[in-house]
N, C-alpha and C. Protein backbone atom coordinates (compact mmCIF):
# COMPACT_ATOMS: atom_id res chain seq x y z
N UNK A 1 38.42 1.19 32.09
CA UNK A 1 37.03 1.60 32.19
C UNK A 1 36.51 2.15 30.85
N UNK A 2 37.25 3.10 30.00
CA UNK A 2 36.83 3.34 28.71
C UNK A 2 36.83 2.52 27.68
N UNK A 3 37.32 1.78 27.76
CA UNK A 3 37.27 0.32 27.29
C UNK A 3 35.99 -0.14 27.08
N UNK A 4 35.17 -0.85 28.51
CA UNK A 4 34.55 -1.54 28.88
C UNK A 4 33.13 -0.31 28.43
N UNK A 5 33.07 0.82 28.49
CA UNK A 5 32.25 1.73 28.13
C UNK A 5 31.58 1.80 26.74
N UNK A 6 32.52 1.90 25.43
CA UNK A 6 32.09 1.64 24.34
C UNK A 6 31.35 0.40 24.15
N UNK A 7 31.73 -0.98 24.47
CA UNK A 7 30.81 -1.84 24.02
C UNK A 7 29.39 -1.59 25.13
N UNK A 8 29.48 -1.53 25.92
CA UNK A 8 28.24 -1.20 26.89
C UNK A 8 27.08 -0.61 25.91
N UNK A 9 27.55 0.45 25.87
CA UNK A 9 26.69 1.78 24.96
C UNK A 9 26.29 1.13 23.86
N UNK A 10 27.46 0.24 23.18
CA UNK A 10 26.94 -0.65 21.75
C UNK A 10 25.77 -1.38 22.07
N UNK A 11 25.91 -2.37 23.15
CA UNK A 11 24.91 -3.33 23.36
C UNK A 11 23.70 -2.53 23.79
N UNK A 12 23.64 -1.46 24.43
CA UNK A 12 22.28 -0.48 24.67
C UNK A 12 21.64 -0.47 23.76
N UNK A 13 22.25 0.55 22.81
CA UNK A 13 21.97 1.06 21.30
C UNK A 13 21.20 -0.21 20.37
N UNK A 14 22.09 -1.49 20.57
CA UNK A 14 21.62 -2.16 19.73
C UNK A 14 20.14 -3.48 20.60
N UNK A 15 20.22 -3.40 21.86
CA UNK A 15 19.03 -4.44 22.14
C UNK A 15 17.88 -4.08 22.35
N UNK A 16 17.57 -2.88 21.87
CA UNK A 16 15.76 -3.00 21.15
C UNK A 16 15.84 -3.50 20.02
N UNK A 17 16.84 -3.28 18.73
CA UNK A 17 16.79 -4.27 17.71
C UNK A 17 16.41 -5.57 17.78
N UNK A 18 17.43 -6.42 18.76
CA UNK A 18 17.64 -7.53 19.28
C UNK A 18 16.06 -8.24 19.47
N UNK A 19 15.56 -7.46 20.76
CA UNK A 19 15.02 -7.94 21.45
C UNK A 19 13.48 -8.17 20.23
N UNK A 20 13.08 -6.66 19.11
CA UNK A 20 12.15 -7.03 18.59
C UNK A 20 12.41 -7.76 17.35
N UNK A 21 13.10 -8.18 17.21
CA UNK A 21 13.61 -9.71 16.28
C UNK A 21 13.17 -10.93 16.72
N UNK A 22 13.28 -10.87 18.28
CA UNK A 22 12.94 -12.18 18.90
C UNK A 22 11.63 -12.86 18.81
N UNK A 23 10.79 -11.60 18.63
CA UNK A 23 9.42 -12.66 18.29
C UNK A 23 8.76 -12.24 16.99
N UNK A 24 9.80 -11.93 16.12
CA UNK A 24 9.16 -12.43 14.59
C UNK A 24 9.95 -12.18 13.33
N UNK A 25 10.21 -12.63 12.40
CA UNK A 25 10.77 -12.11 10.96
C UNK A 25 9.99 -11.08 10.08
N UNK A 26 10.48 -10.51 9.29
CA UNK A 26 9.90 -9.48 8.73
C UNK A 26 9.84 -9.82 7.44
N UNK A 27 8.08 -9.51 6.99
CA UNK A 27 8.25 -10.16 6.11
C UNK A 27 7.66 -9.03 4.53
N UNK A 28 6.75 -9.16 3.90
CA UNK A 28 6.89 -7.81 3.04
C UNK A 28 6.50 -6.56 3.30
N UNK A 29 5.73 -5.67 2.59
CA UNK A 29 5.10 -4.25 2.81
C UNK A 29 4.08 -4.28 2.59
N UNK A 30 3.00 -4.16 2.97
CA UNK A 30 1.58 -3.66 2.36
C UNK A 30 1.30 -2.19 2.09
N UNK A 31 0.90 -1.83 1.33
CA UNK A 31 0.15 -0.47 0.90
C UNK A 31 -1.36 -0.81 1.04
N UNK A 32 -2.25 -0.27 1.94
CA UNK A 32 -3.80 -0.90 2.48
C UNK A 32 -4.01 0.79 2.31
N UNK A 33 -4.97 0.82 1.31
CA UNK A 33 -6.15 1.65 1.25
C UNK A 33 -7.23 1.70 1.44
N UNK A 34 -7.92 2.16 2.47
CA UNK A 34 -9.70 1.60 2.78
C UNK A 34 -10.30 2.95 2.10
N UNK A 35 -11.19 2.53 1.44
CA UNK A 35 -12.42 3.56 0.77
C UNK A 35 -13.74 3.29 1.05
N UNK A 36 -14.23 4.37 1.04
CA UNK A 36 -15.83 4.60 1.61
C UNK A 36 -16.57 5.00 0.26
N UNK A 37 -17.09 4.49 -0.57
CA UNK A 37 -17.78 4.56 -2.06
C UNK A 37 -19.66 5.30 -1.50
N UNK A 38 -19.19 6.33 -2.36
CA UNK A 38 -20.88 7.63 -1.84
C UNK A 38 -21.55 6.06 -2.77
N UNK A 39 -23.02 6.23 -2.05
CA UNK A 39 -23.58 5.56 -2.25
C UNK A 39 -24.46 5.99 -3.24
N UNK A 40 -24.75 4.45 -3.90
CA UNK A 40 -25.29 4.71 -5.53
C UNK A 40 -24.12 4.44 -6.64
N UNK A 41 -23.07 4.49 -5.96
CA UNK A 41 -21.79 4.85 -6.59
C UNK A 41 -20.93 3.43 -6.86
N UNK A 42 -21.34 1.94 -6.29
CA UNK A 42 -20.49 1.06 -6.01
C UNK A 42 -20.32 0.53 -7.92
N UNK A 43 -21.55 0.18 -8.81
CA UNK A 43 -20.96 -0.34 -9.59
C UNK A 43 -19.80 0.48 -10.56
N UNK A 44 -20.57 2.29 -10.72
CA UNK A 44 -19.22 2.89 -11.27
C UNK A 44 -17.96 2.72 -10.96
N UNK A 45 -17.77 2.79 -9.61
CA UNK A 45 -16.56 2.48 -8.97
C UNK A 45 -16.04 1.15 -9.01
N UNK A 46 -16.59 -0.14 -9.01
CA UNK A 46 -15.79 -0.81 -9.30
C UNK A 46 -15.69 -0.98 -10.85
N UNK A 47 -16.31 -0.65 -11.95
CA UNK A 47 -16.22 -0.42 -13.01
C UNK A 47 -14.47 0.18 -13.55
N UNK A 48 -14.23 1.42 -12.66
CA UNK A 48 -13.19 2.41 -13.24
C UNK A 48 -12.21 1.18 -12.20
N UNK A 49 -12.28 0.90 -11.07
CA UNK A 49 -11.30 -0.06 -10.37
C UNK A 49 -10.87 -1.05 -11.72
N UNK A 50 -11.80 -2.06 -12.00
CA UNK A 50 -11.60 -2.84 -13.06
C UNK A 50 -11.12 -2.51 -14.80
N UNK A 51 -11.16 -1.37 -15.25
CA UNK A 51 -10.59 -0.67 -16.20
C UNK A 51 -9.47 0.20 -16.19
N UNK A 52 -9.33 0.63 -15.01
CA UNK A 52 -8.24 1.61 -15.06
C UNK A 52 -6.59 1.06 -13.67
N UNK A 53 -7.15 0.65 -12.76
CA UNK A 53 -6.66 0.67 -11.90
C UNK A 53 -6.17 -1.39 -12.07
N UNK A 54 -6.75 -1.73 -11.83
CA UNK A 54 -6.30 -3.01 -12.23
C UNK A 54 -4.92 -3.45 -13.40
N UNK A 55 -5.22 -2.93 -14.84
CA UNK A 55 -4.74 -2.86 -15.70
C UNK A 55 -3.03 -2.43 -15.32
N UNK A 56 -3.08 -1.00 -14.57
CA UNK A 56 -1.79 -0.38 -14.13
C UNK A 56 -1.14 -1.63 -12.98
N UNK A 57 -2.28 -2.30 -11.88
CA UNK A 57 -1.44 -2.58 -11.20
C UNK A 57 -1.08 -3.77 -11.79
N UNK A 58 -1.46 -4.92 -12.77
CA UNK A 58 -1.07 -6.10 -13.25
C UNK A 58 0.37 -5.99 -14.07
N UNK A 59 0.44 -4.30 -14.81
CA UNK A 59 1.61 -4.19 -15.28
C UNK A 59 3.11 -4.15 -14.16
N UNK A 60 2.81 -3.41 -13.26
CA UNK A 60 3.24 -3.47 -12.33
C UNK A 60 3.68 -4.80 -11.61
N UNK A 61 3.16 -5.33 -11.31
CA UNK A 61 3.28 -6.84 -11.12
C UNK A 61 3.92 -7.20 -12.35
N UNK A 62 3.94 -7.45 -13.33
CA UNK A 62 4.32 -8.00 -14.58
C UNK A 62 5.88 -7.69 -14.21
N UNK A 63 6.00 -6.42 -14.14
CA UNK A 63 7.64 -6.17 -14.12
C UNK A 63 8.25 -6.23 -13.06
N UNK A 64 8.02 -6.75 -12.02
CA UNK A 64 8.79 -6.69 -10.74
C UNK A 64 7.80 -5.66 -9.86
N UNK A 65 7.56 -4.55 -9.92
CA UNK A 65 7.91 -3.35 -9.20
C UNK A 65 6.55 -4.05 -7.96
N UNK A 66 5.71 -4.88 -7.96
CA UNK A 66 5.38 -5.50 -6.99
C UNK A 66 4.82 -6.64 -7.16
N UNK A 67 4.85 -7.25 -5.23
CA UNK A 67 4.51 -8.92 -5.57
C UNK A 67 2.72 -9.57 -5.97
N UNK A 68 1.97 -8.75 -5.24
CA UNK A 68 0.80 -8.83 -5.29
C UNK A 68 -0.14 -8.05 -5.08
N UNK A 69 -1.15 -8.14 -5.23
CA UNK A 69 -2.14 -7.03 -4.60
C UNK A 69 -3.42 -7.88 -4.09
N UNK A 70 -4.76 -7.20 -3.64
CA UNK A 70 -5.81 -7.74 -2.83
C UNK A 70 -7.14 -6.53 -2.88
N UNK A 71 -7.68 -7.02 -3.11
CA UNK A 71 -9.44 -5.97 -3.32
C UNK A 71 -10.36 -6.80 -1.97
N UNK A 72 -10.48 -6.19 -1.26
CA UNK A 72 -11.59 -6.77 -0.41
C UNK A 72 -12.69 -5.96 -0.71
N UNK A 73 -14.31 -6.72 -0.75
CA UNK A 73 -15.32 -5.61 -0.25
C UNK A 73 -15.70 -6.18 0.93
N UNK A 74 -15.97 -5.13 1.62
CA UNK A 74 -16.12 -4.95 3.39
C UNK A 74 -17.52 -5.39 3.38
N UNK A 75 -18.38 -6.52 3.95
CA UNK A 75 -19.61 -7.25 3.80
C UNK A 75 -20.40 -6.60 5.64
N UNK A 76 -19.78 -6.03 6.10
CA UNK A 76 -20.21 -5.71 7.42
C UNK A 76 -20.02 -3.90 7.91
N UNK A 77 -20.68 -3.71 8.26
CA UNK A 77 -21.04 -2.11 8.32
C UNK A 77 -21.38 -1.19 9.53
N UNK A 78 -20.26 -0.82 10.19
CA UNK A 78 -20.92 -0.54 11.62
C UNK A 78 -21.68 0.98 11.32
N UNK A 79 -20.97 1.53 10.75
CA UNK A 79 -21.62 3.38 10.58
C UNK A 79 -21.75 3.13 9.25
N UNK A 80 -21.96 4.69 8.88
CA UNK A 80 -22.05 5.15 7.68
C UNK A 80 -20.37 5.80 7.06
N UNK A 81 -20.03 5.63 7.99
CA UNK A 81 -18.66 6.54 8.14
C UNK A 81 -17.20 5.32 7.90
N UNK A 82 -18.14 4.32 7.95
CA UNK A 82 -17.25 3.04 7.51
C UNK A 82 -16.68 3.31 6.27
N UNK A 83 -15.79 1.95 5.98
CA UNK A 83 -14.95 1.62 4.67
C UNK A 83 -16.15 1.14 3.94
N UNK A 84 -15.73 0.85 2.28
CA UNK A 84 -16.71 -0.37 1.72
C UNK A 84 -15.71 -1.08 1.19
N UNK A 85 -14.47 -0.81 0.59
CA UNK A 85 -13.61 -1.48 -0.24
C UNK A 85 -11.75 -0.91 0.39
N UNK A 86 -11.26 -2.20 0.50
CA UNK A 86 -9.72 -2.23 0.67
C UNK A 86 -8.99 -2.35 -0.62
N UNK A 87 -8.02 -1.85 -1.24
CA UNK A 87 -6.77 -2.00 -1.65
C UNK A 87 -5.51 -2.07 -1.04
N UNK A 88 -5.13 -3.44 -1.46
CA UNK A 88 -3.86 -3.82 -1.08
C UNK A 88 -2.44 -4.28 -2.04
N UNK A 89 -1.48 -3.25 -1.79
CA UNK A 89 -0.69 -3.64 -2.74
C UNK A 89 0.24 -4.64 -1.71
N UNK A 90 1.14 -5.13 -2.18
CA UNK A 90 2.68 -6.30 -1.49
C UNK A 90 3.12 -5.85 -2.38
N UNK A 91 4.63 -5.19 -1.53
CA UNK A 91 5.71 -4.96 -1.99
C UNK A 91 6.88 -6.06 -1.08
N UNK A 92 7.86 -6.14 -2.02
CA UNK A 92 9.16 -7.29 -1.19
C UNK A 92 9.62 -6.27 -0.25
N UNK A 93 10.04 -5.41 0.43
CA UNK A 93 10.55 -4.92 1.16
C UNK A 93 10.30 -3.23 1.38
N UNK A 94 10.57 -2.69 2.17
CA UNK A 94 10.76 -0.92 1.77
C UNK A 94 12.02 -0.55 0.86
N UNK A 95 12.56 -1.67 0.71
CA UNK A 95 13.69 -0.78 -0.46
C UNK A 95 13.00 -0.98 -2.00
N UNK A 96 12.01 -1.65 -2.10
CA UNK A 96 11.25 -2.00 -3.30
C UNK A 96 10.12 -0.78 -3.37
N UNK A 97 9.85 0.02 -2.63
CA UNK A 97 9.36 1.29 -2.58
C UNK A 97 10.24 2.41 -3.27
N UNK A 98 11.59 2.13 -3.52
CA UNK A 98 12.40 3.20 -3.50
C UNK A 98 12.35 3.54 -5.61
N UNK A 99 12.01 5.47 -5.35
CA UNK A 99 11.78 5.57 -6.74
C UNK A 99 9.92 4.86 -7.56
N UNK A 100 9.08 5.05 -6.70
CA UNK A 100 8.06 4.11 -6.91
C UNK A 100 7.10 5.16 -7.75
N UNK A 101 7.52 6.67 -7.37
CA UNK A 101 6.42 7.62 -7.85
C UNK A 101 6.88 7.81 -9.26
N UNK A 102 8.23 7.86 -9.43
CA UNK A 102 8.62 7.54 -11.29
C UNK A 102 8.31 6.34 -11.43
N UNK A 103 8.30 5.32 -11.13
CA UNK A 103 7.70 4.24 -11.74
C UNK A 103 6.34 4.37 -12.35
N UNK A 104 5.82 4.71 -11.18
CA UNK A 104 4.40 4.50 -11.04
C UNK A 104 3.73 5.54 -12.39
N UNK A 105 4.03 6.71 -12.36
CA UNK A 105 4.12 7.63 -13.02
C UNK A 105 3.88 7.16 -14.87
N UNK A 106 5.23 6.55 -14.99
CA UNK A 106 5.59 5.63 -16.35
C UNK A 106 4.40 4.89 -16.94
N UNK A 107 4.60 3.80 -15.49
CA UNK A 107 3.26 3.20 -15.58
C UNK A 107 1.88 3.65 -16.10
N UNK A 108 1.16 4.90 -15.50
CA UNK A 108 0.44 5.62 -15.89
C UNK A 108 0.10 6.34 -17.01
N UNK A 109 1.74 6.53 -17.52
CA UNK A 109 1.50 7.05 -18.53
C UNK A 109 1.66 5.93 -19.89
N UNK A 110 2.08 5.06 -19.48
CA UNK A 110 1.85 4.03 -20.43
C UNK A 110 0.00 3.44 -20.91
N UNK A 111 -0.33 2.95 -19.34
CA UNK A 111 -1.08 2.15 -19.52
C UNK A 111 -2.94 3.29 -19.64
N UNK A 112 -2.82 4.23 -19.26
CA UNK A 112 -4.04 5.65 -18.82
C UNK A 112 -3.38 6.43 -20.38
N UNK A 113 -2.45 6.32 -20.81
CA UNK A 113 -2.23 7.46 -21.81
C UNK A 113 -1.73 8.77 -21.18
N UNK A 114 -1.37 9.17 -19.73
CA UNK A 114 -0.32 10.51 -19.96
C UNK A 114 -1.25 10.96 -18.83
N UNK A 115 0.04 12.11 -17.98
CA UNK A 115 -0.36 12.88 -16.61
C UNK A 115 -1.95 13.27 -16.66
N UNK A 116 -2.41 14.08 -18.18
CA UNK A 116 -3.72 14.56 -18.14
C UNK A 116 -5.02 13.33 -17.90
N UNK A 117 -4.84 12.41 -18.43
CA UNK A 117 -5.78 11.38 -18.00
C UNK A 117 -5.49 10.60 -16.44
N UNK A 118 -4.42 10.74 -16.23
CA UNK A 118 -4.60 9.98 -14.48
C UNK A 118 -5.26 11.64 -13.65
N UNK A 119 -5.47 12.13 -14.08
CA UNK A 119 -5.38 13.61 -13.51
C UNK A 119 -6.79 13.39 -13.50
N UNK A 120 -7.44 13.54 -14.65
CA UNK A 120 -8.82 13.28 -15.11
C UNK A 120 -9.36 12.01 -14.54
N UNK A 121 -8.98 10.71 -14.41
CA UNK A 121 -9.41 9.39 -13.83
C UNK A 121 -9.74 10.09 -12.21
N UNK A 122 -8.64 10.77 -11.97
CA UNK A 122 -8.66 10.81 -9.96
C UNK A 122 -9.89 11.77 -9.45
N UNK A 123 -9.78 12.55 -10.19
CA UNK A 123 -10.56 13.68 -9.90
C UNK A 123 -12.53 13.29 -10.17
N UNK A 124 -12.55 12.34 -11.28
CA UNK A 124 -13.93 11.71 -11.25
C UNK A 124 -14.00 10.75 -9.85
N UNK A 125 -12.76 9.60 -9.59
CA UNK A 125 -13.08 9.48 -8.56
C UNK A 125 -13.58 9.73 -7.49
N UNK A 126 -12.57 10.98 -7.31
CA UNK A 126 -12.70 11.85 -6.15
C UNK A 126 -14.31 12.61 -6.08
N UNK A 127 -15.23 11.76 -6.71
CA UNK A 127 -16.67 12.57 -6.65
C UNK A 127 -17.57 11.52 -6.31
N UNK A 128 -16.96 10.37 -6.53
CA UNK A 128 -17.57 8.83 -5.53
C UNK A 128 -17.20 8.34 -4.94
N UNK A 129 -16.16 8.57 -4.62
CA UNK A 129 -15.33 8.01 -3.38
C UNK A 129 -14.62 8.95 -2.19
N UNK A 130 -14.30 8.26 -1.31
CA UNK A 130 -13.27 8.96 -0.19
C UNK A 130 -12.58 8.18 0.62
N UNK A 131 -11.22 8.16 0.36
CA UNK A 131 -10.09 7.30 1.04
C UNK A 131 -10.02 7.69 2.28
N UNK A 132 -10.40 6.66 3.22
CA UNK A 132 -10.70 6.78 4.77
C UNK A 132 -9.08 6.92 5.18
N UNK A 133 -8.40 5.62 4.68
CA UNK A 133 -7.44 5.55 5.51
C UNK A 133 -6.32 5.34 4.65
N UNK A 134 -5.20 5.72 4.52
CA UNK A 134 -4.11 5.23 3.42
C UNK A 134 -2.96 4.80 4.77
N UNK A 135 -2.64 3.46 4.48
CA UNK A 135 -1.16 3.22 5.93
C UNK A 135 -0.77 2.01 4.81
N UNK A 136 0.53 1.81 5.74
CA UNK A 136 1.65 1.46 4.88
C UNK A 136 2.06 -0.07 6.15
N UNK A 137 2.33 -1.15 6.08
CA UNK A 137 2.35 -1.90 7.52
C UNK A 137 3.08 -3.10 6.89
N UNK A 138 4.37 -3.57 7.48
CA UNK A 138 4.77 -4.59 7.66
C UNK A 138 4.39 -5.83 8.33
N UNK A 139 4.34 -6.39 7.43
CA UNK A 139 4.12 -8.27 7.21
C UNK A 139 5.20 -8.37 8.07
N UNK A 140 4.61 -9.16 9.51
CA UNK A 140 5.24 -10.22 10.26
C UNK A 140 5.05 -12.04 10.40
N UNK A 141 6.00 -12.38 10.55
CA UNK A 141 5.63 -13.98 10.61
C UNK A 141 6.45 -14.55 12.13
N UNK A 142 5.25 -14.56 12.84
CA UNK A 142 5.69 -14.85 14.84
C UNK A 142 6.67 -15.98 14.03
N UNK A 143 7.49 -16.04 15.34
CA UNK A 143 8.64 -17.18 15.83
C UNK A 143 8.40 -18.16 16.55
């Protein structure tokens, strides 16, 4: 009977794994940022997007540390309280996350010139913009 007990418990333990495998592969990471841009504010903002933020993430891309990224602007508007603009990074996996804030950091200080100017970039942001939503969501591909 103690025998027959250990694998039991194994197969428990392990068939929610199982079972949510069955309808799909896993496929990269997204980093999805939705922002709500104060209005009046859209061409500055995509201005500093296109000078500052772009630049960091193409290096980024350049070296591995991710696969792609994505800018949507949101063309439909239910409130005022809506998004206007998505950022999306692709990363290969969550282990490609690992160590990302020294990267990122490097990055910054390479491509912005040093902690005091990303410091200075965020904080002007932070006076036309407001990040609704920051989530993190795995890429599936059904079976």
């Amino acid at each position: 009977m103690k025998k027959l007990c250990g694998p039991v418990v194994f197969l428990l333990l392990l068939a929610p794994s199982l079972l949510a495998q069955e309808h799909y592969t896993e496929g990269p990471v997204w980093r999805v940022q939705l922002i709500r841009v104060k209005p009046t504010h859209m061409d500055e903002y995509l201005t500093s997007l296109r000078k500052s933020t772009k630049p960091l993430i193409e290096e980024e891309k350049k070296q591995g540390i991710i696969m792609d990224y994505k800018v949507f602007l949101k063309e439909t508007k239910v409130s005022p309280e809506d998004w206007d603009i998505c950022v999306a990074i692709e990363y290969k996996n969550h282990a490609a996350m690992d160590g990302l804030t020294a990267k990122g950091e490097e990055m910054r200080d390479k491509i912005l010139g040093g902690k005091a100017q990303g410091q200075q970039l965020g904080e002007k942001r932070a006076e036309i913009r407001e990040i609704v939503s920051s989530e993190l969501m795995q890429e599936i591909y059904l079976k």
